[in-house]
Every structure is written in C-alpha cells, then in structure tokens.
Protein backbone atom coordinates (compact mmCIF):
# COMPACT_ATOMS: atom_id res chain seq x y z
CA UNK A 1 11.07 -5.41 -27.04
CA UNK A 2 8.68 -4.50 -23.86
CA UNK A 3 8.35 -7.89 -21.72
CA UNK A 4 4.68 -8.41 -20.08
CA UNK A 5 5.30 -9.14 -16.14
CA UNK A 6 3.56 -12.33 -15.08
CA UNK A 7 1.83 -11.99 -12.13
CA UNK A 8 4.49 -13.27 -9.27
CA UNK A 9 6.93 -10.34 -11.12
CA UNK A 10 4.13 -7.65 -11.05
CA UNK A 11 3.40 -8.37 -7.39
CA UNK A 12 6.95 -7.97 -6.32
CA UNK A 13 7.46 -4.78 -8.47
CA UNK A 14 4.37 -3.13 -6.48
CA UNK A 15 5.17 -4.39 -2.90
CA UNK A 16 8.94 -2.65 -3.58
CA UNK A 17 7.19 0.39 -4.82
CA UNK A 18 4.84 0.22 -1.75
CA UNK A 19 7.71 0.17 0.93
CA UNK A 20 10.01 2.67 -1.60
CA UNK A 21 7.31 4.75 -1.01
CA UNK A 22 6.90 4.33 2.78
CA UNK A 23 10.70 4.33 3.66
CA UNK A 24 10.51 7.31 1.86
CA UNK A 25 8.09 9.12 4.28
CA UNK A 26 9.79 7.95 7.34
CA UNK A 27 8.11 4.12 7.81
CA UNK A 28 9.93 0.96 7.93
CA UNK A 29 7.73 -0.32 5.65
CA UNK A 30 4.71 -1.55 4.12
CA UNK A 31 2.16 -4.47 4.39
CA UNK A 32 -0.68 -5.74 1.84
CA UNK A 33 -3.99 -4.92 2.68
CA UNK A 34 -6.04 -5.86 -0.02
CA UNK A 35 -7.38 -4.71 -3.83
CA UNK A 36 -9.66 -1.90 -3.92
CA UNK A 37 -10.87 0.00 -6.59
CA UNK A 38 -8.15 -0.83 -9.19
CA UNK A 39 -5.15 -0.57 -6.46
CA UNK A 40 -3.47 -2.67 -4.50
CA UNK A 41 -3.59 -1.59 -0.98
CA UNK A 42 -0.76 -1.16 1.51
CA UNK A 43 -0.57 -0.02 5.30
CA UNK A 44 2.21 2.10 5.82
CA UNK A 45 4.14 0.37 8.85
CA UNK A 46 6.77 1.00 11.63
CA UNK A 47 8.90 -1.83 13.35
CA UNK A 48 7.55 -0.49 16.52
CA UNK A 49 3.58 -0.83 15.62
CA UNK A 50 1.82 -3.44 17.73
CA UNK A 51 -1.72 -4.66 16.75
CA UNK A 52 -2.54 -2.92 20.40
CA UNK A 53 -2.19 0.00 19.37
CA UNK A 54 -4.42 2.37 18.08
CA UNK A 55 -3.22 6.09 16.89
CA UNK A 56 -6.72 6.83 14.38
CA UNK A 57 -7.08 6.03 10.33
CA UNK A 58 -4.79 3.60 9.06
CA UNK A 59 -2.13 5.19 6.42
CA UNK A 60 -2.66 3.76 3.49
CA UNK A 61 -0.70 3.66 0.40
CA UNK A 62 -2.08 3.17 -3.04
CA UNK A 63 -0.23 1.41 -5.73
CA UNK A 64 -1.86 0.81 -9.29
CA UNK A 65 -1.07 -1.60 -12.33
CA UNK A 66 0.96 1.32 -13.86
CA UNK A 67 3.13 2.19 -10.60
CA UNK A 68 1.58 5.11 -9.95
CA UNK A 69 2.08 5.25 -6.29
CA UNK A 70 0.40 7.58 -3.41
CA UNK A 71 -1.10 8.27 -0.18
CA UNK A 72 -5.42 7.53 -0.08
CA UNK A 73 -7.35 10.48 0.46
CA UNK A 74 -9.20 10.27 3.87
CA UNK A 75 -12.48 9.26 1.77
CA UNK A 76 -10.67 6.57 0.06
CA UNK A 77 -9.49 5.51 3.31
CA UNK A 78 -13.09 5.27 5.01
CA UNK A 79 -14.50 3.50 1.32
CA UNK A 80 -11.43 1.13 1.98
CA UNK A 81 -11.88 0.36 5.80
CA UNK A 82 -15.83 -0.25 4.71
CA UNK A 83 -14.78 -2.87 1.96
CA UNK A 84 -13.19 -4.93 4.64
C-alpha cells in the first residue's frame, strides 16, 4: 500500500533532495527560494557565502513533486530571478 505524503512530509523529502543534490556537487547546502513553474526552488549554498558577495547568476536547483531533481538552465534562471 503506497502512502500519500502530507504536505510537512513532502516538504522535508524535497529540501533533503535539494541539499543531496548540492552536497553532491561540492556545496554545503541548499536554501528555499521559492515555487516556480511547478518546482520548488533552491539556491545552491556554501558555509562561506555572505549576502555581500556577489560572484554572477545564482545556482539554482530545481526539485519537482516527483523528485526529479536538477540544475535550471540559464533561461530558467533569468524567468526565475524575474518572478521575484
């Protein structure tokens, strides 16, 4: 028998797959951004970032209902930055 997730569950299971996916490109980790386009949104992160800094686009990753999980294309990424 296939349990739904309720919300608070399906959250949790797409921030982990958000930072799996950033640890495993060499970040620390990864923080909510916002929805967009059917995905949640995550900025790839490093313990040494500072809101000072500024090194170009934002990485962001994309994580959808069905844990499919990936980097934005740099289109996505400007369509994402103009949502805000």
């Amino acid at each position: 028998m296939i349990m739904k997730m309720d919300r608070a569950d399906r959250i949790a299971a797409m921030q982990k797959a958000a930072n799996d996916f950033a640890k495993s490109k060499e970040y620390d980790h990864a923080l909510y951004e916002t929805d967009w386009n059917g995905y949640s949104v995550y900025i790839a992160a490093l313990e040494s970032s500072t809101s000072s800094m500024c090194g170009g686009y934002p990485q962001y990753i994309l994580v959808s209902d069905i844990s499919t999980t990936r980097w934005s294309t740099l289109d996505e990424t400007s369509e994402i930055l103009s949502s805000l």
